[in-house]
Protein backbone atom coordinates (compact mmCIF):
# COMPACT_ATOMS: atom_id res chain seq x y z
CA UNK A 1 0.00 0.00 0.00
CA UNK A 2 2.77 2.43 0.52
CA UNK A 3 4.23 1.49 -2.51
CA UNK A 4 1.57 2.30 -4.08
CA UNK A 5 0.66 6.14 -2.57
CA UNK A 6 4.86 6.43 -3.29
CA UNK A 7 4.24 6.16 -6.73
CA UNK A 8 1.11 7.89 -7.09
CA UNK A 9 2.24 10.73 -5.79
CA UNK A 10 5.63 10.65 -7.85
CA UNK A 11 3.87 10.06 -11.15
CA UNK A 12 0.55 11.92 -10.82
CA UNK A 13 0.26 14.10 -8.09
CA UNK A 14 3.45 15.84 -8.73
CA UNK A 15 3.43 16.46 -12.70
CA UNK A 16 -0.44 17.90 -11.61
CA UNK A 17 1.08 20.02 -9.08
CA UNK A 18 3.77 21.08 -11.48
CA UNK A 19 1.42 21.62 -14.25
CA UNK A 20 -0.73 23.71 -12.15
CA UNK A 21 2.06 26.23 -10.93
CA UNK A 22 3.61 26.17 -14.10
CA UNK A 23 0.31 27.49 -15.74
CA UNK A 24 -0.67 29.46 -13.02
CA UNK A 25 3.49 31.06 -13.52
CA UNK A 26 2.47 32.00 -16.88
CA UNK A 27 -0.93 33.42 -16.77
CA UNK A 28 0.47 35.46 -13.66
CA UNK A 29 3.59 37.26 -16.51
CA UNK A 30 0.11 37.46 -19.21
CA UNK A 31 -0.09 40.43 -16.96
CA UNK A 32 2.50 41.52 -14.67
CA UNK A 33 6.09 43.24 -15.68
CA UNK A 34 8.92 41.14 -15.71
CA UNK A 35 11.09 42.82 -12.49
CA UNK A 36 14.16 40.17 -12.37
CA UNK A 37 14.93 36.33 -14.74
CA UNK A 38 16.95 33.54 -13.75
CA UNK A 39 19.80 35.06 -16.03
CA UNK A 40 19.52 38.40 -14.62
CA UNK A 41 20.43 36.39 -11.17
CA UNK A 42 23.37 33.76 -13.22
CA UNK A 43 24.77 37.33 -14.45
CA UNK A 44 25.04 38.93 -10.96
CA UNK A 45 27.02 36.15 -9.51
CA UNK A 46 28.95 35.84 -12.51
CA UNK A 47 30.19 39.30 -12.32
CA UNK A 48 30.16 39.85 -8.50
CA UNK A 49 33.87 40.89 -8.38
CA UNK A 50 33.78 42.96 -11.00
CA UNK A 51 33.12 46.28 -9.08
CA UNK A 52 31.62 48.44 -12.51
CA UNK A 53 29.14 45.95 -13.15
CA UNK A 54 25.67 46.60 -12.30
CA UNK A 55 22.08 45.43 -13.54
CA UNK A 56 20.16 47.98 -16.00
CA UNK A 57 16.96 46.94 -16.95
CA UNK A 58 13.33 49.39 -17.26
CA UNK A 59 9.90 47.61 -18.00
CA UNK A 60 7.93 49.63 -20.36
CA UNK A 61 5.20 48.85 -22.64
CA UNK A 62 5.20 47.32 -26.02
CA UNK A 63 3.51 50.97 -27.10
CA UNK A 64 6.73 52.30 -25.61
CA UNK A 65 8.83 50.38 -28.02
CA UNK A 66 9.97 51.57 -31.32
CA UNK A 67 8.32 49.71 -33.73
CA UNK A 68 11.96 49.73 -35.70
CA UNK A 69 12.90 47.42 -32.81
CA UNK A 70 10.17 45.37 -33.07
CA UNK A 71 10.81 44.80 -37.22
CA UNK A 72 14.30 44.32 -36.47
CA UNK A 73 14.81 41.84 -34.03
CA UNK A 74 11.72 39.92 -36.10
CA UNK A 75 14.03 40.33 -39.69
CA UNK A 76 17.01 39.49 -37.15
CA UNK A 77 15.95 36.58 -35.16
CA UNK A 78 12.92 35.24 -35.83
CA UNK A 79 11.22 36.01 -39.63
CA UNK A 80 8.51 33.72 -38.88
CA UNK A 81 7.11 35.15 -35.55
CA UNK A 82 3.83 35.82 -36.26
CA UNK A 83 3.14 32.85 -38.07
CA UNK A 84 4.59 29.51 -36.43
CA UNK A 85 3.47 28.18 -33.09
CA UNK A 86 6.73 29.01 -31.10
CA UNK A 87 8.56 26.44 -33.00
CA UNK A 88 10.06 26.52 -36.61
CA UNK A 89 10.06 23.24 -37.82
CA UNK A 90 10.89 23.99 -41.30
CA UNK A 91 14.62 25.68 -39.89
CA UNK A 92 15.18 22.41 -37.48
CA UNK A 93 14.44 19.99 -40.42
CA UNK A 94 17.15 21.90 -42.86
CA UNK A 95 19.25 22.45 -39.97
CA UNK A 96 19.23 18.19 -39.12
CA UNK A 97 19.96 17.50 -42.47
CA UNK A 98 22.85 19.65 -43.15
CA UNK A 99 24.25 18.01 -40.14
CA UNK A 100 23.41 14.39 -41.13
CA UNK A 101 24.28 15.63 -45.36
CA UNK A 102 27.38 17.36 -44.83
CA UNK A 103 28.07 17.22 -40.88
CA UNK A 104 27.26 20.94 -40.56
CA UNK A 105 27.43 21.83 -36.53
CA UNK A 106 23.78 21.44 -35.00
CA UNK A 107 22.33 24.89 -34.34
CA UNK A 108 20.04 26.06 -31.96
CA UNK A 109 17.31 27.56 -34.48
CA UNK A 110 15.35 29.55 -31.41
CA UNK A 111 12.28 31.36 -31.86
CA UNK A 112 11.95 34.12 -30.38
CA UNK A 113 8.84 32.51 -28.07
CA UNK A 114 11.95 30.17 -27.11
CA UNK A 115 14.23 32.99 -26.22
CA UNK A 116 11.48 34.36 -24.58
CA UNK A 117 11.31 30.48 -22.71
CA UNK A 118 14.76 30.60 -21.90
CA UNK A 119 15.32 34.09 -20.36
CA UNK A 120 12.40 34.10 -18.40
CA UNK A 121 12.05 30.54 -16.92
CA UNK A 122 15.85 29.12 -17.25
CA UNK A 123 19.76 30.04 -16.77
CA UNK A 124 20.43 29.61 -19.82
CA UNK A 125 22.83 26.24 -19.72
CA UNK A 126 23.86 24.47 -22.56
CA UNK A 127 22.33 21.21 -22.08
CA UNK A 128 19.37 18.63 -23.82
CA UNK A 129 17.17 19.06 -20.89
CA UNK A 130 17.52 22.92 -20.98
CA UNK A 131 15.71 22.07 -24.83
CA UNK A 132 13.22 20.25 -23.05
CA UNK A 133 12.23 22.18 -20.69
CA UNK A 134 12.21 25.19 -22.66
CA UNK A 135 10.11 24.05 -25.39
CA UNK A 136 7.62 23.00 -22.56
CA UNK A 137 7.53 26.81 -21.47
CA UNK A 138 7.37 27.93 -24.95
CA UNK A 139 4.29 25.84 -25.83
CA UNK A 140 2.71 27.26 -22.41
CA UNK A 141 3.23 30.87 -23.71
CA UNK A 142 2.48 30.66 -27.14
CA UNK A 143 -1.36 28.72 -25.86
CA UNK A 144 -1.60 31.62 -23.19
CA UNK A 145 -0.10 34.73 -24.42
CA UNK A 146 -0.85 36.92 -27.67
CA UNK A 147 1.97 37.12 -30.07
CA UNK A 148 2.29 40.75 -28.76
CA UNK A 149 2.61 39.76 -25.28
CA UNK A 150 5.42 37.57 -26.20
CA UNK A 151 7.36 40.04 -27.84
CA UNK A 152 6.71 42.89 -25.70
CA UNK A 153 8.15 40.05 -22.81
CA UNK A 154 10.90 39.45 -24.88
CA UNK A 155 12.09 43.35 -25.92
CA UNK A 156 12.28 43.39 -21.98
CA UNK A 157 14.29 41.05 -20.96
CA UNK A 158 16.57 39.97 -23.54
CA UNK A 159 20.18 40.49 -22.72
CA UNK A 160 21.42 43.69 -24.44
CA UNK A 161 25.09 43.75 -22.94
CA UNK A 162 27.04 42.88 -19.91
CA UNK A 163 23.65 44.19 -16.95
CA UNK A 164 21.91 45.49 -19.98
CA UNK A 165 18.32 44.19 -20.05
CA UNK A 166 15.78 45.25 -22.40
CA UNK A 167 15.03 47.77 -24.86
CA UNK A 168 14.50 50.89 -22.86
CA UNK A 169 17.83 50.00 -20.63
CA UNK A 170 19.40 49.63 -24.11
CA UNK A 171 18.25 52.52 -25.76
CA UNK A 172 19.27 54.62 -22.64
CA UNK A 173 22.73 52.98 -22.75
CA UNK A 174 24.12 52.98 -26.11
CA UNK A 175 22.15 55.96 -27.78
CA UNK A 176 21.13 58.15 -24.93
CA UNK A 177 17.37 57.87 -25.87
CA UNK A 178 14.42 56.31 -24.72
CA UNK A 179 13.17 53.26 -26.64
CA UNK A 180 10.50 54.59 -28.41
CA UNK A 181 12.70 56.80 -30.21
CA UNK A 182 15.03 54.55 -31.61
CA UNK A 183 15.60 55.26 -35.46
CA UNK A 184 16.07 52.29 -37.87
CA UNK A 185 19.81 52.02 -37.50
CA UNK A 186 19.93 52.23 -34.07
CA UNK A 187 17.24 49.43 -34.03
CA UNK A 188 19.22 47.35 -36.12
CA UNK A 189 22.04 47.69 -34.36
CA UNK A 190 20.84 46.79 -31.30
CA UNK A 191 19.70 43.45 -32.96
CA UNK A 192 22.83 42.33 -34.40
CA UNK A 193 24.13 42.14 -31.30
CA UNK A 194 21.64 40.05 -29.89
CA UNK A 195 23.77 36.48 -30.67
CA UNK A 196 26.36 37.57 -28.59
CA UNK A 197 25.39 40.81 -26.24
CA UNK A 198 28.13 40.06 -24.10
CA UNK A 199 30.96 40.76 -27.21
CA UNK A 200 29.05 43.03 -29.65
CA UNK A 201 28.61 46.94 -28.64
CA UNK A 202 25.98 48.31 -30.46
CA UNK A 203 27.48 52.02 -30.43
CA UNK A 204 31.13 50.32 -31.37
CA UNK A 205 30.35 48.24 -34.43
CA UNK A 206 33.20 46.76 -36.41
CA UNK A 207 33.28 47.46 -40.22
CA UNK A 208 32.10 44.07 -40.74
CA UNK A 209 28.85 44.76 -38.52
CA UNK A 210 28.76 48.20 -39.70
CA UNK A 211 28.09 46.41 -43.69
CA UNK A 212 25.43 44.39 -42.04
CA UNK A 213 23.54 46.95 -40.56
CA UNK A 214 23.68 49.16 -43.75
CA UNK A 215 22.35 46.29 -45.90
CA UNK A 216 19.41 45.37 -42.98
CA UNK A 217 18.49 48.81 -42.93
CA UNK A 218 18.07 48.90 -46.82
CA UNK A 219 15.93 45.79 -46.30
CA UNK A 220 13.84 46.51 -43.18
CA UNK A 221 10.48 46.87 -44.13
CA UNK A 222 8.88 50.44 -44.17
């Protein structure tokens, strides 16, 4: 008999309970700002001895955003946003057959809904059941939220630069503006950075990143 409860209550009563929370978790953030992440925290004690560092990072609205930023981190990151279900499958098939074809590297292919997983209900480690349980978040927030809730989420929290959170933080930082004034280059440069915030400075661009930008720019949709 004890056997028994012991095993009910590993493999029913605790997925419920975790289901529950987990659900009730993401209809709470339908709603409320996003104050601190898990990678906020895994940044803090990363950088504790460095005496400069400190965390930037201002909630505002999705209204409050520059719609620039919004087109560029889409043509940037994630060109199928607003159509796929968090997931594009399309990107992870060509991506698994380039490795099996030609033994390309496996990439990571993340939506922005799973960025959005990631920052907000992980730290970030490179592992298979980091996958896992971020594409169980991500199919929570693309069932609960509006594509607009996900990506104002997402322009909030996304690491910017070494403390730098989010597009107002961002804006404030590297262009002395608010984020709803950021022009189409300064959108665009903020988004090329996005792979790797922690190396690219949007205000100190190489020529390389520079060409990029120019030919995004040309391209972003008016």
């Amino acid at each position: 008999m004890k056997k028994r409860k012991w095993t009910y209550r590993l493999f029913v009563r605790l997925p419920l309970l975790f289901i529950t929370l987990s659900v009730a978790l993401v209809l709470l953030f339908r709603w409320a700002p996003v104050g601190y992440t898990p990678l906020m925290l895994k940044r803090a004690i990363q950088y504790r001895k460095v005496e400069s560092f400190t965390t930037k990072h201002d909630w505002v609205s999705l209204k409050d955003i520059s719609p620039n930023l919004v087109k560029a981190v889409v043509m940037t990151e994630d060109q199928k946003f607003y159509t796929h279900n968090g997931f594009d499958w399309e990107a992870i098939e060509d991506m698994w057959n380039a490795h099996v074809e030609k033994g390309a590297k496996l990439r990571g292919c993340s939506t922005i809904s799973q960025q959005t997983a990631k920052n907000l209900f992980s730290f970030g480690t490179r592992t298979s059941a980091r996958k896992a349980w971020e594409a169980y978040w991500t199919f929570l927030i693309e069932k609960l939220w509006s594509k607009d809730r996900i990506m104002e989420v997402y322009l909030n929290v996304i690491e910017m630069g070494p403390g730098i959170y989010g597009a107002e933080a961002a804006a404030q930082h590297y262009f002395g503006c608010h984020a709803s004034k950021l022009t189409r280059r300064q959108a665009v440069s903020i988004a090329v950075c996005l792979p790797n915030p922690l190396r690219i400075n949007p205000s100190k661009l190489t020529p390389y990143q520079t060409r990029r930008v120019n030919t995004l720019v040309e391209r972003m949709p008016r």
